[in-house]
C-alpha atoms as a PDB file:
ATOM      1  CA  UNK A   1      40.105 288.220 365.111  1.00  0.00           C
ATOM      2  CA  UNK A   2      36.323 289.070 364.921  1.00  0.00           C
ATOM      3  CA  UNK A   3      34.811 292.348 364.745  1.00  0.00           C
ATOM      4  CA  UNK A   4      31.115 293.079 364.925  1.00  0.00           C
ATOM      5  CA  UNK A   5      29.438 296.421 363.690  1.00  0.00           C
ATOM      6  CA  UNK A   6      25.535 297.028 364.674  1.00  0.00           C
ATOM      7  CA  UNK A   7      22.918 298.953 363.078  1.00  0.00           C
ATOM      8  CA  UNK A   8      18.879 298.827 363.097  1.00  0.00           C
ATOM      9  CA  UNK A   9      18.178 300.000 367.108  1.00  0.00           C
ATOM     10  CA  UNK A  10      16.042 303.020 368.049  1.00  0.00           C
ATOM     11  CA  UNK A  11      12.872 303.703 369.189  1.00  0.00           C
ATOM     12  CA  UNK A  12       9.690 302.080 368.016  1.00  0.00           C
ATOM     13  CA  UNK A  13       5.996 302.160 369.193  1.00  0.00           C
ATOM     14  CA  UNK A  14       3.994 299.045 370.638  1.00  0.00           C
ATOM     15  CA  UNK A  15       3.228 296.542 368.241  1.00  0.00           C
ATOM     16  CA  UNK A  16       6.129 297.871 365.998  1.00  0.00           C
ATOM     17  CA  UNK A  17       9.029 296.100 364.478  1.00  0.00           C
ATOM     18  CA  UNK A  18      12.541 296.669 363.789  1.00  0.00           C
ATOM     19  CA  UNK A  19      15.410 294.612 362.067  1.00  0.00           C
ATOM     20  CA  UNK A  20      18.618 294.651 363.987  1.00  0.00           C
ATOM     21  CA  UNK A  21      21.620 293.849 361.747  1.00  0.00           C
ATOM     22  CA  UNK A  22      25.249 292.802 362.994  1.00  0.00           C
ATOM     23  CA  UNK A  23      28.379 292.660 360.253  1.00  0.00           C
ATOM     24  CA  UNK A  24      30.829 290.404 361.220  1.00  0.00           C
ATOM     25  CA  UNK A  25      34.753 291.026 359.423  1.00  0.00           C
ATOM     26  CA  UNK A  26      37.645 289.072 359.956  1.00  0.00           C
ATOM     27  CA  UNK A  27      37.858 285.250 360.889  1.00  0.00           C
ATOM     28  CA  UNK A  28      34.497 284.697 359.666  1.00  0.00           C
ATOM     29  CA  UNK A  29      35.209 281.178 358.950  1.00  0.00           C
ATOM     30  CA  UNK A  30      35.796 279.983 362.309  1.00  0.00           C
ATOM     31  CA  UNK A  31      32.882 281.400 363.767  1.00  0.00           C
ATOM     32  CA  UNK A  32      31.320 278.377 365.795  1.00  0.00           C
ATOM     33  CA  UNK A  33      27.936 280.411 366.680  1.00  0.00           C
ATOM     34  CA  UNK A  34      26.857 283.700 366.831  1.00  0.00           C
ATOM     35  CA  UNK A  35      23.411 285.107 369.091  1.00  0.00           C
ATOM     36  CA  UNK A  36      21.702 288.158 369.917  1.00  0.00           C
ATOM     37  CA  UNK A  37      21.852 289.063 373.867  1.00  0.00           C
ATOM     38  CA  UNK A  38      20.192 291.970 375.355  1.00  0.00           C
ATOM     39  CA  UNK A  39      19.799 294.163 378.881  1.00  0.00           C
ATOM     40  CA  UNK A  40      17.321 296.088 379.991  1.00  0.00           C
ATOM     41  CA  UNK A  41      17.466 298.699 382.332  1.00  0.00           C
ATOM     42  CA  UNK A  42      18.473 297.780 385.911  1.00  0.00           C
ATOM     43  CA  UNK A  43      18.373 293.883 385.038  1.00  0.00           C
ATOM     44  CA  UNK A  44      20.943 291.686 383.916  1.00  0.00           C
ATOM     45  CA  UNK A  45      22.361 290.459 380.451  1.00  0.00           C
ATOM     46  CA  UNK A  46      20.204 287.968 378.809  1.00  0.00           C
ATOM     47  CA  UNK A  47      19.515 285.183 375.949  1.00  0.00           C
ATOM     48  CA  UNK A  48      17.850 286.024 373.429  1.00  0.00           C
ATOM     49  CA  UNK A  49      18.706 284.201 370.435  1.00  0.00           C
ATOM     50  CA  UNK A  50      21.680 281.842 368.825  1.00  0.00           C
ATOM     51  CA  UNK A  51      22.527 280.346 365.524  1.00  0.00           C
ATOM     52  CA  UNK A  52      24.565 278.141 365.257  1.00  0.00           C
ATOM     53  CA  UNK A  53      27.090 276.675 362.067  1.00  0.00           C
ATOM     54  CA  UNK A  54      24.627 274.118 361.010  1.00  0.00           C
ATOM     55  CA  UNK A  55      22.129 276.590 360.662  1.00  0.00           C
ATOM     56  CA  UNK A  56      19.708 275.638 363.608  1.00  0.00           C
ATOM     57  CA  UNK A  57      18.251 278.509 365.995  1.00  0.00           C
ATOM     58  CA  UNK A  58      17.131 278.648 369.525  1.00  0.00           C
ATOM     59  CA  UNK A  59      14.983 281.418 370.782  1.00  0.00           C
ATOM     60  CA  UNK A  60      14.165 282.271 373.997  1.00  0.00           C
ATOM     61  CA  UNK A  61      10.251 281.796 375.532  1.00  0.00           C
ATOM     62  CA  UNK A  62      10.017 285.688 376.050  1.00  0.00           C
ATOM     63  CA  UNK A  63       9.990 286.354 372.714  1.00  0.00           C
ATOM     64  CA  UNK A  64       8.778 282.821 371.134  1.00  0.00           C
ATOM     65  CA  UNK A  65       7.285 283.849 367.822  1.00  0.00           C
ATOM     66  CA  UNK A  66       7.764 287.761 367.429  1.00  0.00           C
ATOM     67  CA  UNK A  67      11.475 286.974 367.069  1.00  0.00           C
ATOM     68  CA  UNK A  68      13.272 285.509 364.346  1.00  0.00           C
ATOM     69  CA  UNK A  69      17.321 285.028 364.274  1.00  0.00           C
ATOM     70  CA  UNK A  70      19.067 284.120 360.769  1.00  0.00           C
ATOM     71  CA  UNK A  71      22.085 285.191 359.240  1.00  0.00           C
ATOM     72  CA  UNK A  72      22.835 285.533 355.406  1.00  0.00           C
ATOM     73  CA  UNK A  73      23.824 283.676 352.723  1.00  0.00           C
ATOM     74  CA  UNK A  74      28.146 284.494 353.115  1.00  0.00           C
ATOM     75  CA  UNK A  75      27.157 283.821 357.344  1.00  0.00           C
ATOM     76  CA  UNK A  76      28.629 287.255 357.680  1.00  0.00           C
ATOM     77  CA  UNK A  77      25.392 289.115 358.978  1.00  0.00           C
ATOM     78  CA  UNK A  78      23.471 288.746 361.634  1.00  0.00           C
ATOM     79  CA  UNK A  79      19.680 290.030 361.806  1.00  0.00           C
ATOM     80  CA  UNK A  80      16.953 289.981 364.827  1.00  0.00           C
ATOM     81  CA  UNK A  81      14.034 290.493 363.382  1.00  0.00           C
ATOM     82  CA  UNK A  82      11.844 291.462 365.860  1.00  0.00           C
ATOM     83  CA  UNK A  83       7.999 292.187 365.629  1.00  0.00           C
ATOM     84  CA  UNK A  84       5.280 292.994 368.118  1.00  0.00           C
ATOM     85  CA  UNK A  85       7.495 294.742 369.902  1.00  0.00           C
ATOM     86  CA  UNK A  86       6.082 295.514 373.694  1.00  0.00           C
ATOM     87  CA  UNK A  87       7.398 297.595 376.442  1.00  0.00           C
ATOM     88  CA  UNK A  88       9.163 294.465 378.735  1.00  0.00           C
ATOM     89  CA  UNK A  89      11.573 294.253 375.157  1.00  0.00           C
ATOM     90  CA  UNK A  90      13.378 297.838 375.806  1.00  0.00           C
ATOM     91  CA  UNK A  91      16.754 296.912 376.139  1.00  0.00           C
ATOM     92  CA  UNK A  92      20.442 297.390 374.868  1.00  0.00           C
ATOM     93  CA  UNK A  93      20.825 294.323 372.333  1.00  0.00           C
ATOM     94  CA  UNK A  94      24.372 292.680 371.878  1.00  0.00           C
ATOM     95  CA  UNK A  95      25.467 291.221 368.481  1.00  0.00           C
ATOM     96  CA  UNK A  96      27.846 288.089 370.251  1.00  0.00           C
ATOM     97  CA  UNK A  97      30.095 285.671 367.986  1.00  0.00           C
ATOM     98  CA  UNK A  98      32.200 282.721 369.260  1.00  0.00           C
ATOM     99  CA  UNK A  99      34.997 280.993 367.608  1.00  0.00           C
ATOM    100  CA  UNK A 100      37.562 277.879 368.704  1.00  0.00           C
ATOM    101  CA  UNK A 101      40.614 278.746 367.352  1.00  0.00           C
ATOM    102  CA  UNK A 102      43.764 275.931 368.933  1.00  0.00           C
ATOM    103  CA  UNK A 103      40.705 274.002 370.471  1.00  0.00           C
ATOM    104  CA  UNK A 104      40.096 277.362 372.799  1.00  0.00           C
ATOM    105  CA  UNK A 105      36.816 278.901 372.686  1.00  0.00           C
ATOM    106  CA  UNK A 106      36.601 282.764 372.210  1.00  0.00           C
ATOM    107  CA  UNK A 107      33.635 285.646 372.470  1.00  0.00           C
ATOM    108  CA  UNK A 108      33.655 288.414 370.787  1.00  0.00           C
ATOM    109  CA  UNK A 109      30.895 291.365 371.297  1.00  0.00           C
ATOM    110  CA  UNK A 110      29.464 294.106 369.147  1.00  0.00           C
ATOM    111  CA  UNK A 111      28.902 298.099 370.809  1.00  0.00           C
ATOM    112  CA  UNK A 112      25.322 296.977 371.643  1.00  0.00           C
ATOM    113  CA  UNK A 113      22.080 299.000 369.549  1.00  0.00           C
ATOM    114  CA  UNK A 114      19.190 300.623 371.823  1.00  0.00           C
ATOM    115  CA  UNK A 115      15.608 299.264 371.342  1.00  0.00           C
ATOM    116  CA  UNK A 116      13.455 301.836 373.172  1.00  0.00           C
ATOM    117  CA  UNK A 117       9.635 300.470 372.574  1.00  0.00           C
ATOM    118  CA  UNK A 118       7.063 303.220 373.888  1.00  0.00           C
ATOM    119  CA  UNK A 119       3.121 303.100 374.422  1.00  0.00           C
END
């Protein structure tokens, strides 16, 4: 019902930035939320941000002001922008959407877009 196509990953120096970007086509209006997730090596799938219909945003403490989550004016794309970038944020980042559809919750997950960050 929802698919999700990434761009903006690759590899950036400390104290970089980079704006990750995630299209969303299909059943765009009944998206209920849609966040940014990430992994890095060896440790398991995180938070990182979430936006949800209303328009309000969460962000997680790790990256408290050098991250910002919004989406655009259709809500059909979702950026990260991400600044001050610092070795701990090397991960694969996840573009993740959720929709109720019959009063059932669904996720739906993009390919995922490698942020390298290098000294």
């Amino acid at each position: 019902q929802v698919q999700l196509v990434e761009s903006g990953g690759g590899l950036v120096r400390a104290g970089g930035s980079l704006r990750l970007s995630c299209a969303a086509s299909g059943r765009t209006n009944i998206i209920a939320s849609m966040g940014w997730y990430r992994q890095p090596p060896g440790k398991q799938r995180e938070l990182v941000a979430t936006i949800i219909s209303g328009g309000e945003t969460h962000t997680a403490d790790s990256v408290k002001g050098r991250f910002t989550i919004s989406r655009d004016n259709a809500r059909n794309t979702l950026h990260l922008q991400v600044d001050s970038l610092k070795l701990e944020d090397t991960a694969v980042y996840y573009c993740n959407v959720q929709i109720v559809s019959s009063g059932i919750r669904y996720s739906y997950w993009g390919q995922g877009t490698q942020v390298t960050v290098s000294s």
